[in-house]
Protein backbone atom coordinates (compact mmCIF):
# COMPACT_ATOMS: atom_id res chain seq x y z
CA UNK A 1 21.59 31.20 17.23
CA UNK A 2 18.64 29.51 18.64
CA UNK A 3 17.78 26.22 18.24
CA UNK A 4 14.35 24.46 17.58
CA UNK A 5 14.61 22.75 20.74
CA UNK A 6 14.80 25.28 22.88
CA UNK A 7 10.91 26.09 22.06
CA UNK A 8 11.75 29.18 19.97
CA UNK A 9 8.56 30.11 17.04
CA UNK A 10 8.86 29.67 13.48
CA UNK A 11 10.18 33.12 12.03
CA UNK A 12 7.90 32.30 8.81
CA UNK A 13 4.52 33.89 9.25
CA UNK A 14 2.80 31.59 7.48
CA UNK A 15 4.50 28.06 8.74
CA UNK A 16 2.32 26.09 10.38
CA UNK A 17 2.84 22.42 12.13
CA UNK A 18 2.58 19.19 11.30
CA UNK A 19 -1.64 18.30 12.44
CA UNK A 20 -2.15 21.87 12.12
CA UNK A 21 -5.80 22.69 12.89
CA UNK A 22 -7.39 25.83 13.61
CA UNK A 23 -9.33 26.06 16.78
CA UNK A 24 -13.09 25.33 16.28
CA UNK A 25 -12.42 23.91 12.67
CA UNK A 26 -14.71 21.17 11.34
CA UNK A 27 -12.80 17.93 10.55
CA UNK A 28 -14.95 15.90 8.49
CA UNK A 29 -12.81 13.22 8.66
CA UNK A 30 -12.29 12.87 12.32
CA UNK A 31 -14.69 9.75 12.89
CA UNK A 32 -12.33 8.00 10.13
CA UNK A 33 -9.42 9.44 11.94
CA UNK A 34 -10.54 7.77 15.26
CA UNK A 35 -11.19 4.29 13.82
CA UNK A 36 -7.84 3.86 12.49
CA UNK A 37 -6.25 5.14 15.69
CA UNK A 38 -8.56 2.74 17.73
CA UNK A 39 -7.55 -0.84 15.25
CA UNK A 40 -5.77 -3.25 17.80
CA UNK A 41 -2.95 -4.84 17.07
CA UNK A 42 -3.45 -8.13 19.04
CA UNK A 43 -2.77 -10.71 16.77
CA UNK A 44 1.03 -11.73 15.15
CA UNK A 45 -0.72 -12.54 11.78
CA UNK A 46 -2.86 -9.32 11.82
CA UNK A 47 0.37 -7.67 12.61
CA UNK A 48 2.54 -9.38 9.59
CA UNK A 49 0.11 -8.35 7.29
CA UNK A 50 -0.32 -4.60 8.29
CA UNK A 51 3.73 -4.81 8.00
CA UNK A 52 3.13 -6.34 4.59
CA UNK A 53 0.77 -4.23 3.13
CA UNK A 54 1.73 -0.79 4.41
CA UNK A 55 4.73 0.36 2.92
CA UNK A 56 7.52 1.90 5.09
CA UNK A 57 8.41 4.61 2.42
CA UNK A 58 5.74 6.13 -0.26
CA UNK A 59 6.43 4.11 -3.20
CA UNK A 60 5.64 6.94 -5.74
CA UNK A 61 8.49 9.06 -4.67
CA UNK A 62 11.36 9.14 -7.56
CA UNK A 63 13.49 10.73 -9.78
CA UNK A 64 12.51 10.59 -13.68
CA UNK A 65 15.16 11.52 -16.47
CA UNK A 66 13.32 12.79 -19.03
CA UNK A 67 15.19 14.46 -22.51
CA UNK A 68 18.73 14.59 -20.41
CA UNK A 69 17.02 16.44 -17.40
CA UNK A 70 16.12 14.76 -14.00
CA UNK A 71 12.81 16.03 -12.43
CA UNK A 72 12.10 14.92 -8.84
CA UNK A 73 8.31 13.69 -7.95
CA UNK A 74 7.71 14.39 -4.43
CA UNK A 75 6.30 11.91 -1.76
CA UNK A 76 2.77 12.11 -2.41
CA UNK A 77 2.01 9.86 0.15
CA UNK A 78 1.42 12.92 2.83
CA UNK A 79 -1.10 14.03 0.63
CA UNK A 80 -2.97 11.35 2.01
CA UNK A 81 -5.34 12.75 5.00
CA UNK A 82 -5.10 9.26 6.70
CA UNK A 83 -1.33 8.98 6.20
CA UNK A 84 -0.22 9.74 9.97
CA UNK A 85 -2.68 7.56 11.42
CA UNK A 86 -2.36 4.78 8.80
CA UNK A 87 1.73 5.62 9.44
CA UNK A 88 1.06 4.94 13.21
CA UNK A 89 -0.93 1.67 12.79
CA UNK A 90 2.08 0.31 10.60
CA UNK A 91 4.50 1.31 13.81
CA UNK A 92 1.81 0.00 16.82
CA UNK A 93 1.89 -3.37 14.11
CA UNK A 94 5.91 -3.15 14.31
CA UNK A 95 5.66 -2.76 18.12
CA UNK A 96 3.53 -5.73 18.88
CA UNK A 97 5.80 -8.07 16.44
CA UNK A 98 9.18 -6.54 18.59
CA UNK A 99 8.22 -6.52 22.50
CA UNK A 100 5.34 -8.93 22.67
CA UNK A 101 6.12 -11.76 20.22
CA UNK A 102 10.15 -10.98 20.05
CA UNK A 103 10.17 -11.15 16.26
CA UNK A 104 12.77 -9.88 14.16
CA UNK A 105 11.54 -6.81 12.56
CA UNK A 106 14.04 -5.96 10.55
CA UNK A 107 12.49 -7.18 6.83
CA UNK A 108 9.55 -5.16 7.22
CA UNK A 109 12.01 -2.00 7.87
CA UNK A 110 13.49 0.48 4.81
C-alpha cells in the first residue's frame, strides 16, 4: 500500500491541495495576502496581543443537540480566505515570544 509520503497522487480526480491555485488564475486578494504575510513580529507586546486576539482553534466549531439528535457545525474558520496567513502570523507571534524573549507559551496554546 503506498503511503502519502512517498509522493504518490491523490487517486480522487477531483482532490485538490491545500493553496490550490490554477496556473495563471487571478487572485484578487493577493495584495491582502502579502500584507499579512509581511506584519513583523518585533515587539513582545505586539506579540501578546496577536496571541490574545487570534484564537488557536475556530471558536464556532461545535456540536448542538437539538430534539435528542446531535448535529456537528464544521470549522468555519477555513472558510476564511485570510485564515492561513492570519494562522501563520499567530505562529511567527508564538515564535518571537519562545526563542527571542524565552516566554512561556504555553497559555496562549489549545
Amino acid at each position: 500500500m503506498a503511503s502519502i509520503s512517498q509522493g504518490h497522487s491523490h487517486p480522487h480526480p477531483n482532490y485538490h491541495p491545500p493553496n490550490y491555485k490554477r496556473s495563471g488564475s487571478f487572485d484578487i486578494l493577493q495584495p491582502l495576502r502579502r500584507l499579512v504575510d509581511g506584519i513583523p513580529v518585533k515587539n513582545a507586546r505586539f506579540a501578546h496581543l496577536l496571541c490574545s486576539v487570534i484564537p488557536c482553534c475556530c471558536p464556532f466549531e461545535r456540536d448542538i443537540n437539538l430534539f435528542g439528535r446531535t448535529y456537528h457545525v464544521p470549522a468555519l474558520c477555513k472558510f476564511n480566505p485570510l485564515y492561513d496567513e492570519v494562522v501563520s502570523l499567530r505562529f511567527r507571534a508564538l515564535s518571537f515570544l519562545a526563542d527571542e524573549c524565552g516566554e512561556d507559551v504555553t497559555k496562549y496554546i489549545c
